[in-house]
C-alpha atoms as a PDB file:
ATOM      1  CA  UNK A   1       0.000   0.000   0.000  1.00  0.00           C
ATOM      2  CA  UNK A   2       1.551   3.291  -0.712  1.00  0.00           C
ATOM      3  CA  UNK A   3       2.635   5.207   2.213  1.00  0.00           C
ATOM      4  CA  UNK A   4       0.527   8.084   3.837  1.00  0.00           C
ATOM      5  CA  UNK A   5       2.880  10.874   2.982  1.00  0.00           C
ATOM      6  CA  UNK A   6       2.433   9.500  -0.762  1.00  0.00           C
ATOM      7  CA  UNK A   7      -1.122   9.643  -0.303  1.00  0.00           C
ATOM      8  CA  UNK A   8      -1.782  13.231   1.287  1.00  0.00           C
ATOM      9  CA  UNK A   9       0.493  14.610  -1.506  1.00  0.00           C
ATOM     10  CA  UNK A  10      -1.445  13.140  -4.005  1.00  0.00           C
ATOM     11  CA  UNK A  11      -4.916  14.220  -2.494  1.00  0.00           C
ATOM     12  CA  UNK A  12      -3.445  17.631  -1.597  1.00  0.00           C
ATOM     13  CA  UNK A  13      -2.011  18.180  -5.328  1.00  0.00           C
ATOM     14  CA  UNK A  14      -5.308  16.678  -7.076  1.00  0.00           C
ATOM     15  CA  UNK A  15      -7.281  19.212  -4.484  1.00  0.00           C
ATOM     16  CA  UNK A  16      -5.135  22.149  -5.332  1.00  0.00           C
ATOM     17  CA  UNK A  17      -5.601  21.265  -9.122  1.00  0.00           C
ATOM     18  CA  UNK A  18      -9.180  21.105  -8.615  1.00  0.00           C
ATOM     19  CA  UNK A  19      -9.121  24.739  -6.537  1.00  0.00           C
ATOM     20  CA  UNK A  20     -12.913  25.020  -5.464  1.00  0.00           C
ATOM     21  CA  UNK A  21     -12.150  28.668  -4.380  1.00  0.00           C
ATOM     22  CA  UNK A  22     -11.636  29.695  -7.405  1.00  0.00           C
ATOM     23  CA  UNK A  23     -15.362  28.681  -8.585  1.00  0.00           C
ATOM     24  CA  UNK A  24     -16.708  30.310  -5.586  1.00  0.00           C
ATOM     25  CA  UNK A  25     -17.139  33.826  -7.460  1.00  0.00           C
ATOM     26  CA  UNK A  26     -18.417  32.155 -10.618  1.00  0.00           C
ATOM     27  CA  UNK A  27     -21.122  30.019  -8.498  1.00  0.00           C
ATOM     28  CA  UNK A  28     -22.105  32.913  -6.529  1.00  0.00           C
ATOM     29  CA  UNK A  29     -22.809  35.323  -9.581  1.00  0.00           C
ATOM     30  CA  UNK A  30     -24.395  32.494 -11.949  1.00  0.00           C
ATOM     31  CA  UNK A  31     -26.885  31.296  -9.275  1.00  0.00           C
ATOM     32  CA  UNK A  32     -27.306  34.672  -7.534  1.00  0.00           C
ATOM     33  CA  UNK A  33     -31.227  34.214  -8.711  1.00  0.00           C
ATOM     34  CA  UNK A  34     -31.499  30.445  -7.445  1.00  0.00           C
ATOM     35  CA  UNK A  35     -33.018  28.936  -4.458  1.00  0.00           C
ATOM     36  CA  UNK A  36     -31.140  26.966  -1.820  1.00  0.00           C
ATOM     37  CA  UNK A  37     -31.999  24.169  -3.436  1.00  0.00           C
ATOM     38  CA  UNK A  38     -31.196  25.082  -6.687  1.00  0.00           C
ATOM     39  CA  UNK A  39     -27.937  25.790  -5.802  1.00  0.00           C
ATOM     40  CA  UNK A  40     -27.816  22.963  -4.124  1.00  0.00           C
ATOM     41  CA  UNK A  41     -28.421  20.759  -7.624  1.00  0.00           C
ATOM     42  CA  UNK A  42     -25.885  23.331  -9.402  1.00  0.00           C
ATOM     43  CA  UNK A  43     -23.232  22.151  -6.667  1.00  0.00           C
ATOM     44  CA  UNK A  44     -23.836  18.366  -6.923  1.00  0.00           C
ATOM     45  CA  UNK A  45     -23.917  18.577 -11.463  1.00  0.00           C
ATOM     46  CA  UNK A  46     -20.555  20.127 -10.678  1.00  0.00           C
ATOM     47  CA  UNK A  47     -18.978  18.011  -8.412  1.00  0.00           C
ATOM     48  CA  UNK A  48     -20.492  14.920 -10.388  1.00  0.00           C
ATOM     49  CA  UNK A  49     -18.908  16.080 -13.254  1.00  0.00           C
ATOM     50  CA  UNK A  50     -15.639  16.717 -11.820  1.00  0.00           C
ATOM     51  CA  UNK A  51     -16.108  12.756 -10.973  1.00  0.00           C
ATOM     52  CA  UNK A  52     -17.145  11.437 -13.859  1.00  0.00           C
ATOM     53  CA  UNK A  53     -13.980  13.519 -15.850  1.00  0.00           C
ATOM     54  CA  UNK A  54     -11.182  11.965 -13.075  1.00  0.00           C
ATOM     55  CA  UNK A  55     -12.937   8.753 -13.432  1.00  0.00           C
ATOM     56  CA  UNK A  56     -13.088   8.784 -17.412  1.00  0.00           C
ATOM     57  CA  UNK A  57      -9.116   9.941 -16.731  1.00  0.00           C
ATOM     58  CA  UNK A  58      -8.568   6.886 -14.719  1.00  0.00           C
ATOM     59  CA  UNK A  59      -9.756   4.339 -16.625  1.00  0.00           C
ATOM     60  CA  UNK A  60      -8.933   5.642 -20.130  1.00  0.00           C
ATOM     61  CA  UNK A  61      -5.123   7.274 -19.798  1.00  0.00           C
ATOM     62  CA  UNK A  62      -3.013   4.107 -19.712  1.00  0.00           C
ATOM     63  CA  UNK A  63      -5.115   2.847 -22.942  1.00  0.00           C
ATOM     64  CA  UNK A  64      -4.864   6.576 -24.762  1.00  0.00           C
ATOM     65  CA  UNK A  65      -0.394   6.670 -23.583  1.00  0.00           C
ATOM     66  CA  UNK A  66      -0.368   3.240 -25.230  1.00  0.00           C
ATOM     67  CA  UNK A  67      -2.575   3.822 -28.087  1.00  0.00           C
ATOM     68  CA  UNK A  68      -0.593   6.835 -29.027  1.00  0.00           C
ATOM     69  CA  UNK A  69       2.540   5.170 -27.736  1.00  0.00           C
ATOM     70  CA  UNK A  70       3.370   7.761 -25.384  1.00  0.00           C
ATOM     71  CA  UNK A  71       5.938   6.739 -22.756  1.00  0.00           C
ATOM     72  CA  UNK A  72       4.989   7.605 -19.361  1.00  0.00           C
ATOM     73  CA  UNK A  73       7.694   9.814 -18.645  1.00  0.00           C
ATOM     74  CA  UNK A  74       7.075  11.986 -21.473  1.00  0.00           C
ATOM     75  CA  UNK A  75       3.397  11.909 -20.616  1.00  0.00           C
ATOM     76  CA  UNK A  76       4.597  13.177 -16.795  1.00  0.00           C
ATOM     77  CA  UNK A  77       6.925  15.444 -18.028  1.00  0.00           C
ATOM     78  CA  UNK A  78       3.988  17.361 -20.538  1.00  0.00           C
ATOM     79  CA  UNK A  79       1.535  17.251 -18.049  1.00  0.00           C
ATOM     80  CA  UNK A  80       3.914  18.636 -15.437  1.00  0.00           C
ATOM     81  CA  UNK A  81       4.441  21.734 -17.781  1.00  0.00           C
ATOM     82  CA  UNK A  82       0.496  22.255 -18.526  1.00  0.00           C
ATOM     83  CA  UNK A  83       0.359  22.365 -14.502  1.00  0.00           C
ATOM     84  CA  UNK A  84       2.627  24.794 -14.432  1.00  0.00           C
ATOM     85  CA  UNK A  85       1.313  26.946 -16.813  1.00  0.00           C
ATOM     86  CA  UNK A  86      -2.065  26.804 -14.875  1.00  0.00           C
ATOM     87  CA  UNK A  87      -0.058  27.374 -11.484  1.00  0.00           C
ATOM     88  CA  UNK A  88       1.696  30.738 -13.610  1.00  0.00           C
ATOM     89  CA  UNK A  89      -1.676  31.754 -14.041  1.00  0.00           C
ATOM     90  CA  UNK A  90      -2.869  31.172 -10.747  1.00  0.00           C
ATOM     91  CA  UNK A  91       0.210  33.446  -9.161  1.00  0.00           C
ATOM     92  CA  UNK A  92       0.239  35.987 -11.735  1.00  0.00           C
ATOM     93  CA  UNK A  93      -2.713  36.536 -13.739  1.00  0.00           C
ATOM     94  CA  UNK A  94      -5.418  39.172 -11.727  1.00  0.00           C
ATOM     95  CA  UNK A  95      -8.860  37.897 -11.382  1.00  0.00           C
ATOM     96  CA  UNK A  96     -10.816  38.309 -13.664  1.00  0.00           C
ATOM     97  CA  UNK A  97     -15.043  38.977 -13.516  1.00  0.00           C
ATOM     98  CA  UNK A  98     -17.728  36.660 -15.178  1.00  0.00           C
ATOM     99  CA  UNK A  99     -18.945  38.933 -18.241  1.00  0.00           C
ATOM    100  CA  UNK A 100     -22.320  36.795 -17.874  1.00  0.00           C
ATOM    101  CA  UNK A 101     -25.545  37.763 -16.916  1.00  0.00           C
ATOM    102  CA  UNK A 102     -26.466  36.972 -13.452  1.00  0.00           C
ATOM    103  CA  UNK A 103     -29.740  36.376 -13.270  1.00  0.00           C
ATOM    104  CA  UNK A 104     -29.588  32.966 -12.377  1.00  0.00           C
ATOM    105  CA  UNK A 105     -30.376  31.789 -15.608  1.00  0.00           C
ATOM    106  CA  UNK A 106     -28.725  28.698 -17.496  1.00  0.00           C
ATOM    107  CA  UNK A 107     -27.346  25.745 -16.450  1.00  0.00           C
ATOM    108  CA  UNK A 108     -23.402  26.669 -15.643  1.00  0.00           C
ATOM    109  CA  UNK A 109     -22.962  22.971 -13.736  1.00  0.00           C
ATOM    110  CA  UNK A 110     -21.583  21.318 -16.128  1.00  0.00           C
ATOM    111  CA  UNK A 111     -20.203  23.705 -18.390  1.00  0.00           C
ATOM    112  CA  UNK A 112     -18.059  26.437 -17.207  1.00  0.00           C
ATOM    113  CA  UNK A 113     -18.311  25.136 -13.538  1.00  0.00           C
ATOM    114  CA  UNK A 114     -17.829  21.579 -13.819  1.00  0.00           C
ATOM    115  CA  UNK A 115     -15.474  21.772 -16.698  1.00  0.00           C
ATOM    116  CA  UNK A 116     -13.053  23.345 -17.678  1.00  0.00           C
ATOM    117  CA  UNK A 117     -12.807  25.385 -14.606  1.00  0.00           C
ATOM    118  CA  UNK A 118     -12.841  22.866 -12.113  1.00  0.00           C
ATOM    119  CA  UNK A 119     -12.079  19.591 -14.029  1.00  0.00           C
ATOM    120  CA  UNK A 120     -10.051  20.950 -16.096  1.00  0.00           C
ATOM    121  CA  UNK A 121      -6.427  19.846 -17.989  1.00  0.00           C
ATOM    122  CA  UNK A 122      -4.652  20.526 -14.674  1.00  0.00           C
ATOM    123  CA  UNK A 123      -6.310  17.579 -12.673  1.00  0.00           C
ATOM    124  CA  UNK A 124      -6.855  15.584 -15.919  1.00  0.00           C
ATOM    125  CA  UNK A 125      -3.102  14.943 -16.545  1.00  0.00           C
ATOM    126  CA  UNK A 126      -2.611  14.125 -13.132  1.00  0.00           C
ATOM    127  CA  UNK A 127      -4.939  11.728 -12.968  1.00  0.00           C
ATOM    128  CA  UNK A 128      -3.032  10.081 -15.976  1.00  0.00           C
ATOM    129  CA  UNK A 129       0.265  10.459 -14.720  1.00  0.00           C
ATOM    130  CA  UNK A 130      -1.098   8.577 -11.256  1.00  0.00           C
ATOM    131  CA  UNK A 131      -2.687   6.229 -12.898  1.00  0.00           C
ATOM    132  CA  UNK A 132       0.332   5.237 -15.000  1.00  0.00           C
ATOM    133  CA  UNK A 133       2.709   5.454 -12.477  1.00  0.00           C
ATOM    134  CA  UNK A 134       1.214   4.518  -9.734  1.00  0.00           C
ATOM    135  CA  UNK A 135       1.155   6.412  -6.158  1.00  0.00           C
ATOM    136  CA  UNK A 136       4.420   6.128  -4.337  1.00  0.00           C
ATOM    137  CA  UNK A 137       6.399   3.139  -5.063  1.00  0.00           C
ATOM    138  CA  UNK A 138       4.999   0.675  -2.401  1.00  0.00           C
ATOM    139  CA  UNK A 139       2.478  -2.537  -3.044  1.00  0.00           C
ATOM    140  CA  UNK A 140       0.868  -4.116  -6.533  1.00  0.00           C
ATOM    141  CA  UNK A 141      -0.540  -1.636  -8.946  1.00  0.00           C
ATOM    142  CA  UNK A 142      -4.253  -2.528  -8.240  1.00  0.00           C
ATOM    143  CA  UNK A 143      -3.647  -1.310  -4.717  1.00  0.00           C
ATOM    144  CA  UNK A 144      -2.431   1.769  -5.676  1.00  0.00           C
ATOM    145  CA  UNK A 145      -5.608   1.955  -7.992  1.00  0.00           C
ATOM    146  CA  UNK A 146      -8.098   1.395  -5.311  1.00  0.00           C
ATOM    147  CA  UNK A 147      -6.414   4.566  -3.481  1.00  0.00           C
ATOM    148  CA  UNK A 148      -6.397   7.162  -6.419  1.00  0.00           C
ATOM    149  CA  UNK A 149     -10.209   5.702  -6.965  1.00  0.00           C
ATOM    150  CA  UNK A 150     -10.769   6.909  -3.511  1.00  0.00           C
ATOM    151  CA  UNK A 151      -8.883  10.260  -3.456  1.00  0.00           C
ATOM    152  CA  UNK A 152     -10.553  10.997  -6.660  1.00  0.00           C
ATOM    153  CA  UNK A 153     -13.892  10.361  -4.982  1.00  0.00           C
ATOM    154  CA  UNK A 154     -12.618  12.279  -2.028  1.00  0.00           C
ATOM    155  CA  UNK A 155     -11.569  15.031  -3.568  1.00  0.00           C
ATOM    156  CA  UNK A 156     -14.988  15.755  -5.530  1.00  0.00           C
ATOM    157  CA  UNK A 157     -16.546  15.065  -2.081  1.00  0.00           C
ATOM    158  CA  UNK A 158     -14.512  18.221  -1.053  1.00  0.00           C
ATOM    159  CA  UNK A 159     -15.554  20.301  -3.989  1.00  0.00           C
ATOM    160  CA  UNK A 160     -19.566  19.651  -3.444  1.00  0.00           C
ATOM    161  CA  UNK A 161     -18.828  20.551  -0.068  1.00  0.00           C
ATOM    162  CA  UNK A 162     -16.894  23.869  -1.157  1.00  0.00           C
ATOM    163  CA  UNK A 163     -19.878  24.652  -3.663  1.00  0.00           C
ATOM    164  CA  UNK A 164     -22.593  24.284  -1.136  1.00  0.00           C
ATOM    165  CA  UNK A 165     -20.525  26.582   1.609  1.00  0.00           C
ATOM    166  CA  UNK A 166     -19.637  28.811  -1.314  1.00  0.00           C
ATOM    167  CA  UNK A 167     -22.328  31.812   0.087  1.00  0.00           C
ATOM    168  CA  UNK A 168     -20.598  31.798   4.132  1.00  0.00           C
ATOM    169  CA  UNK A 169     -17.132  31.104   2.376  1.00  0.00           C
ATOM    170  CA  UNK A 170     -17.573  33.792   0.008  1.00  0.00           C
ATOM    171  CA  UNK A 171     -18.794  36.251   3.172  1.00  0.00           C
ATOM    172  CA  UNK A 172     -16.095  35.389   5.206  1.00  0.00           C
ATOM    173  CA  UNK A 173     -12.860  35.771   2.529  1.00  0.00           C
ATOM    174  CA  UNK A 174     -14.063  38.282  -0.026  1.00  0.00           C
ATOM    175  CA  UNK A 175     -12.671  38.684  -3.296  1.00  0.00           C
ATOM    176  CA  UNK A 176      -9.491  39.477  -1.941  1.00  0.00           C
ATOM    177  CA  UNK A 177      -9.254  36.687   0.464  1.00  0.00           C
ATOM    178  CA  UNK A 178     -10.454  34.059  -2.072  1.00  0.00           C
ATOM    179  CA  UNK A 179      -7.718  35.666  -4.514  1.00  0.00           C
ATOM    180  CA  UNK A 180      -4.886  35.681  -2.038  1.00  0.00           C
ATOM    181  CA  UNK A 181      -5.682  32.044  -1.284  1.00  0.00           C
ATOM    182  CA  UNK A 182      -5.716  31.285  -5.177  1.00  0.00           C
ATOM    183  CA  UNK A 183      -2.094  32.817  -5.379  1.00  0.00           C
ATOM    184  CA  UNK A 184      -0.636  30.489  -2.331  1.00  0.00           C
ATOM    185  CA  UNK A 185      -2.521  27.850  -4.061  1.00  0.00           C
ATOM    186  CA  UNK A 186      -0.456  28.458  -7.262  1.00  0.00           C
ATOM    187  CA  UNK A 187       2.905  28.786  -5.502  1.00  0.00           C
ATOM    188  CA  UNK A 188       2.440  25.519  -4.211  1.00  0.00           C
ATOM    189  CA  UNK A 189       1.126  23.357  -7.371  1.00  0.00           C
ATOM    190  CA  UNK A 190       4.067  25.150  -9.132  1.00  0.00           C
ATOM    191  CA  UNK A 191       6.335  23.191  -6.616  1.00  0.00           C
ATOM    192  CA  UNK A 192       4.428  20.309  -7.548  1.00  0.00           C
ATOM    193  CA  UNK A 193       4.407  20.825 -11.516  1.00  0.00           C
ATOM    194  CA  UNK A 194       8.187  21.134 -10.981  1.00  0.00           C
ATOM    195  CA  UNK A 195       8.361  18.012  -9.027  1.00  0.00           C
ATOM    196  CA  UNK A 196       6.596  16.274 -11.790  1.00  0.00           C
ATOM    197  CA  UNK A 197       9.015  17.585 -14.682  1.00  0.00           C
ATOM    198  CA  UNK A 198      12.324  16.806 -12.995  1.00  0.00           C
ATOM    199  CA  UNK A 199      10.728  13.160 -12.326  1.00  0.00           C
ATOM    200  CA  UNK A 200       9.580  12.532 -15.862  1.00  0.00           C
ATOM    201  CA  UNK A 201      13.388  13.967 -17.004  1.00  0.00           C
ATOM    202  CA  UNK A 202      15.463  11.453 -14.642  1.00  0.00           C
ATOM    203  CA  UNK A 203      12.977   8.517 -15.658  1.00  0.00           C
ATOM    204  CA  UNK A 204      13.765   9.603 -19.487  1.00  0.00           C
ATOM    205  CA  UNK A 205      17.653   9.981 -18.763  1.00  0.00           C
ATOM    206  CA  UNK A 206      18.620   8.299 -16.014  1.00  0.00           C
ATOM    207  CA  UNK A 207      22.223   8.879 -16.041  1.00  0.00           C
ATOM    208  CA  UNK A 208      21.258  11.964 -14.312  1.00  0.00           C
ATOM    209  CA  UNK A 209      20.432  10.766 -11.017  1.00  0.00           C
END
């Protein structure tokens, strides 16, 4: 089984990938018009189809690298530079405001909310990179399956529950708390898109190590 450490970075990076707070202002504009329990059925669409994305990741991105015949490493080291461009954008871009009307109208669970702002390429490649490669380097592969299934089901457990708190969280951080948290978030993933580019380089030339 892999080892906790293994595991909390992997739920921690996915999480940060994901970055509920930054669909907090989108939520709260689109469904300023809703009842609770509208809002409520915007929050699980989303988070369902954050699931069903990771999932579809999961299952599909060893056949798609082998299809393709896409070496793992190379696979790591490409998604490690799309993360990074989304964690440079995180850290450096300014927020920006949804242009769209905000009377509540439309259906914005699946599409902007769900994807591509939440499941987006960020936590799509990652997926696919721990799915290939497995999480940490402890146990048979099927073990290490059963614990991404359950960090990916944990982790869009966390973003329903970010969704429905979105109003108090949204109260209690403003638009400049909620963007100050966005920027550590980037600082960090950067770390981790780094992380992921040196690994895929020393599996693709290991004379370096």
């Amino acid at each position: 089984m892999p080892d906790l450490p293994d595991i909390l970075k992997a739920l921690i990076a996915l999480i940060v990938l994901i970055n509920p707070l930054e669909g907090i202002p989108l939520f709260l504009g689109r469904t300023s018009g809703m009842s609770d329990a509208a809002r409520v059925g915007v929050a699980r669409r989303a988070s369902l189809t954050v699931l069903v994305l990771l999932l579809a990741a999961m299952a599909g991105g060893k056949a798609i690298l082998y299809l393709f015949g896409v070496q793992i490493a190379t696979f790591t080291i490409a998604g490690g530079v799309i993360i990074l461009l989304i964690a440079l954008k995180m850290v450096l871009e300014a927020p920006k405001k949804d242009p769209a009307p905000t009377d509540g109208s439309g259906d914005i669970a699946i599409v902007p909310l769900g994807t591509p702002l939440l499941g987006g390429p960020g936590p799509i490649s990652s997926i696919i990179v721990f799915s290939s490669k497995g999480i940490g380097s402890n146990g048979p592969i099927w073990i290490s399956d059963a614990v991404l299934l359950a960090i990916i089901v944990v982790a869009a457990a966390i973003t329903y529950l970010s969704l429905r708190m979105a109003v108090k969280v949204g109260k209690l951080l403003g638009p400049t708390g909620i963007n100050v948290l966005t920027r550590l978030a980037g600082i960090l993933v950067t770390a981790i898109a780094l992380q992921m580019i040196l690994s895929g380089l020393l599996d693709t030339f290991p004379a370096w190590k």
